[in-house]
C-alpha atoms as a PDB file:
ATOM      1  CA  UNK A   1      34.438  -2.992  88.028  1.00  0.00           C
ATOM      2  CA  UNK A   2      36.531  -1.888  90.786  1.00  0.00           C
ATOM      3  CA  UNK A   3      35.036  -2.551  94.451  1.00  0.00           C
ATOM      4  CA  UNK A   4      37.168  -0.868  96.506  1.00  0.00           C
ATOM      5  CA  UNK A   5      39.141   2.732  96.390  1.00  0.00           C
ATOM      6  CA  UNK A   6      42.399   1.977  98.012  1.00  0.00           C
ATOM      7  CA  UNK A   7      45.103  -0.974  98.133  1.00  0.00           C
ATOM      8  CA  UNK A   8      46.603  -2.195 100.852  1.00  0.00           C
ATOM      9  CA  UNK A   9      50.339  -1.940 100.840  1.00  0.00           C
ATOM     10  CA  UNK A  10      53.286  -4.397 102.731  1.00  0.00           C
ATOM     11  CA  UNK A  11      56.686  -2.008 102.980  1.00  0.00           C
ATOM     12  CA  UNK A  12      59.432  -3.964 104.728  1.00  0.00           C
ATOM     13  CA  UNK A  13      61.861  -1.599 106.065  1.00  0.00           C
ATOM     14  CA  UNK A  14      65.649  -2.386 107.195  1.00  0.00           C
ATOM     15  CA  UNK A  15      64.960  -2.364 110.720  1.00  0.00           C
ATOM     16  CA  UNK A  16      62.852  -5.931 110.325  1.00  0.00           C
ATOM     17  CA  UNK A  17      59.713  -4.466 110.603  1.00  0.00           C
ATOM     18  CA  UNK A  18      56.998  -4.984 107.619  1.00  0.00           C
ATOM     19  CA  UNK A  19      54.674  -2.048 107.772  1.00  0.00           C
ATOM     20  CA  UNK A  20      51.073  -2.292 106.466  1.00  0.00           C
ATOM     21  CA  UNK A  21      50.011   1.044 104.615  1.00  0.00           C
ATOM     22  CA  UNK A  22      46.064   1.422 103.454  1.00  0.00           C
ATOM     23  CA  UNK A  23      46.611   3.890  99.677  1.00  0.00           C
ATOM     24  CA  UNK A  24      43.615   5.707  98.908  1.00  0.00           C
ATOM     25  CA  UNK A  25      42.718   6.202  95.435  1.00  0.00           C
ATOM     26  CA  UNK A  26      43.666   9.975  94.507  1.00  0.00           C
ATOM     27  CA  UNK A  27      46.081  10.797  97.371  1.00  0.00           C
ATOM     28  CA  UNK A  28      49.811  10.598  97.214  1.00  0.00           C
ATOM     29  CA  UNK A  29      51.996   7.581  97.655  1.00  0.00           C
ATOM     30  CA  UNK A  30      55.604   7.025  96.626  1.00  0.00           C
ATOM     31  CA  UNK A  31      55.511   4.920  93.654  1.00  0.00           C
ATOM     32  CA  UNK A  32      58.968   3.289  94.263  1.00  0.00           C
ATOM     33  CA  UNK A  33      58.558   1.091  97.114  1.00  0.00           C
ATOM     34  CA  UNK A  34      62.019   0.323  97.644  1.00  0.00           C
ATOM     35  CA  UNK A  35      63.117   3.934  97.946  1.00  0.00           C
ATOM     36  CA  UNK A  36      60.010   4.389 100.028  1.00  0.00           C
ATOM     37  CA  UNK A  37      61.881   1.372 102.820  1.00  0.00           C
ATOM     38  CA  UNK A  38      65.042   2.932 102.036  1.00  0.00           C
ATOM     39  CA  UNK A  39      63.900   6.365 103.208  1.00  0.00           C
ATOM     40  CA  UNK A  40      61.800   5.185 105.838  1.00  0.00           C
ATOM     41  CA  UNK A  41      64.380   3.037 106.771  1.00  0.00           C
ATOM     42  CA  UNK A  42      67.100   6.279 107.193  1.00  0.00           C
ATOM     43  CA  UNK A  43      64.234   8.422 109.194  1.00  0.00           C
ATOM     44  CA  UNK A  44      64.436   5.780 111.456  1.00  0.00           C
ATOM     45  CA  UNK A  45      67.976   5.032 111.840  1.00  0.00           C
ATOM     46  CA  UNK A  46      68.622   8.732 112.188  1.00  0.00           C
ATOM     47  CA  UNK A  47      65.485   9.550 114.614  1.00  0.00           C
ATOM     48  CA  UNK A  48      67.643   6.205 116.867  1.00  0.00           C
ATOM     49  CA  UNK A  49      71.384   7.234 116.538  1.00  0.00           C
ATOM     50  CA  UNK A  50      71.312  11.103 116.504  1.00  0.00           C
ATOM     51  CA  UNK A  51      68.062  12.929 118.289  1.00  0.00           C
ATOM     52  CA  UNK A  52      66.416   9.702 120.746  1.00  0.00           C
ATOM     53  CA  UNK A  53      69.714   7.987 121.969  1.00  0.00           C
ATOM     54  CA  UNK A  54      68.396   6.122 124.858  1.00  0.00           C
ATOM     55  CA  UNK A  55      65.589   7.458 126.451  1.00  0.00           C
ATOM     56  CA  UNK A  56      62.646   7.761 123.656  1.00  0.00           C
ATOM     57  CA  UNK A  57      59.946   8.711 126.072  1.00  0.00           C
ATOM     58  CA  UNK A  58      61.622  12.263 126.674  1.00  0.00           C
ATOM     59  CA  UNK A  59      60.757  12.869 122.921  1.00  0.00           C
ATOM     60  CA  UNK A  60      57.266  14.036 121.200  1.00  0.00           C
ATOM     61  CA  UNK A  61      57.001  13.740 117.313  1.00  0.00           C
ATOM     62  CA  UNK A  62      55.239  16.217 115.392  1.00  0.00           C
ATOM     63  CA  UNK A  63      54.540  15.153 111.546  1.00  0.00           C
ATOM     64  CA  UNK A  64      52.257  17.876 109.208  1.00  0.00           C
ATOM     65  CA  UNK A  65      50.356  16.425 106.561  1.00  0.00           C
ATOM     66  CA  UNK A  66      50.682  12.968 107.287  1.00  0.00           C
ATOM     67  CA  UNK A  67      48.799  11.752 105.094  1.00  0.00           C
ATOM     68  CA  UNK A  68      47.923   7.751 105.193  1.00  0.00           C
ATOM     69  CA  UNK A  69      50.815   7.740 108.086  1.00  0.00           C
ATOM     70  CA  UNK A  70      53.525   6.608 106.028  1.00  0.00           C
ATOM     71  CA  UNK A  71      56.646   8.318 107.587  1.00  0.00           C
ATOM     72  CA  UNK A  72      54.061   8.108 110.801  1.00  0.00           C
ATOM     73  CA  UNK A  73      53.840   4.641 111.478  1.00  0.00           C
ATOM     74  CA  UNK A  74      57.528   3.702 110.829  1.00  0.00           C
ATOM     75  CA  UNK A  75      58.382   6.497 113.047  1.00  0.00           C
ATOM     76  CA  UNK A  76      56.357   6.326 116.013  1.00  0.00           C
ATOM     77  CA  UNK A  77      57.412   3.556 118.204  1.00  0.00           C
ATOM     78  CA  UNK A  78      60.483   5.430 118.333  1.00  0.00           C
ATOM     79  CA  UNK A  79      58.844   8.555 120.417  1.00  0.00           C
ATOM     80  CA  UNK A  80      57.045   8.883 123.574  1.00  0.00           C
ATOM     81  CA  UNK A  81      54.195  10.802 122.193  1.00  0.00           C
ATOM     82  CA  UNK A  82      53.170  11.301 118.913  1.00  0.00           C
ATOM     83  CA  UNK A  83      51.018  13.903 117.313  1.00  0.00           C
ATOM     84  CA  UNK A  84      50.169  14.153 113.761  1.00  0.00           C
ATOM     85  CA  UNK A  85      48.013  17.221 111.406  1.00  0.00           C
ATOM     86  CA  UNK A  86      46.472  15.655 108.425  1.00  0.00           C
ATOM     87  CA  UNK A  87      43.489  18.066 106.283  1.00  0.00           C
ATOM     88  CA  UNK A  88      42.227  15.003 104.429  1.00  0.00           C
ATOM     89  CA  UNK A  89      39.651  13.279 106.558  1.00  0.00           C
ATOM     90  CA  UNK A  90      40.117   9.648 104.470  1.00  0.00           C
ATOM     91  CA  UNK A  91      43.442   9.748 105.062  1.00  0.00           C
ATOM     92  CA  UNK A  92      43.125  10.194 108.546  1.00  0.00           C
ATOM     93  CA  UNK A  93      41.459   7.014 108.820  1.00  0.00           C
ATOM     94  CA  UNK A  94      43.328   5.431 106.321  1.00  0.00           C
ATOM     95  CA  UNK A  95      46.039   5.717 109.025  1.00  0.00           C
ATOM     96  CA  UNK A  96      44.613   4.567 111.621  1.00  0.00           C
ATOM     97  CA  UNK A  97      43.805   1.314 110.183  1.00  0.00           C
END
């Protein structure tokens, strides 16, 4: 008997931070979790080194379909604002655990 309908995931990336990622049963999630922190880990090098440079607060991010926040949470210390479109109502709080 299964409680529960998610799993909670731990992806460390190469920047040093360990991100904590809530999976809902039936939704999309990358399967390969080290090419998940390797991608993860290149959105954020290249959201640093080629659109933010130094001042992050100048920049908004914008992410459709969201989903549980995975490219989301990685992503959004490195922008001033952050705004994010996700149809699938578990998944929206999924992310914001």
């Amino acid at each position: 008997c299964v409680e529960r309908s998610w799993v909670m995931e731990r992806l460390p990336i190469p920047d040093g931070r360990v991100l904590q990622y809530k999976q809902m049963e039936g939704s999309f999630s990358n399967p390969n979790g080290g090419m998940n922190a390797h991608t993860l880990g290149w959105l954020c090098s290249v959201a640093r080194q080629d659109i933010i440079g130094a001042d992050a607060t100048r920049h908004a991010l914008l992410e459709l379909y969201c989903g549980n926040g995975n490219h989301t949470c990685g992503l959004a210390p490195l922008f001033g604002s952050v705004v994010c479109v996700e149809i699938d109502k578990r998944l929206c709080l999924a992310c914001c655990e």
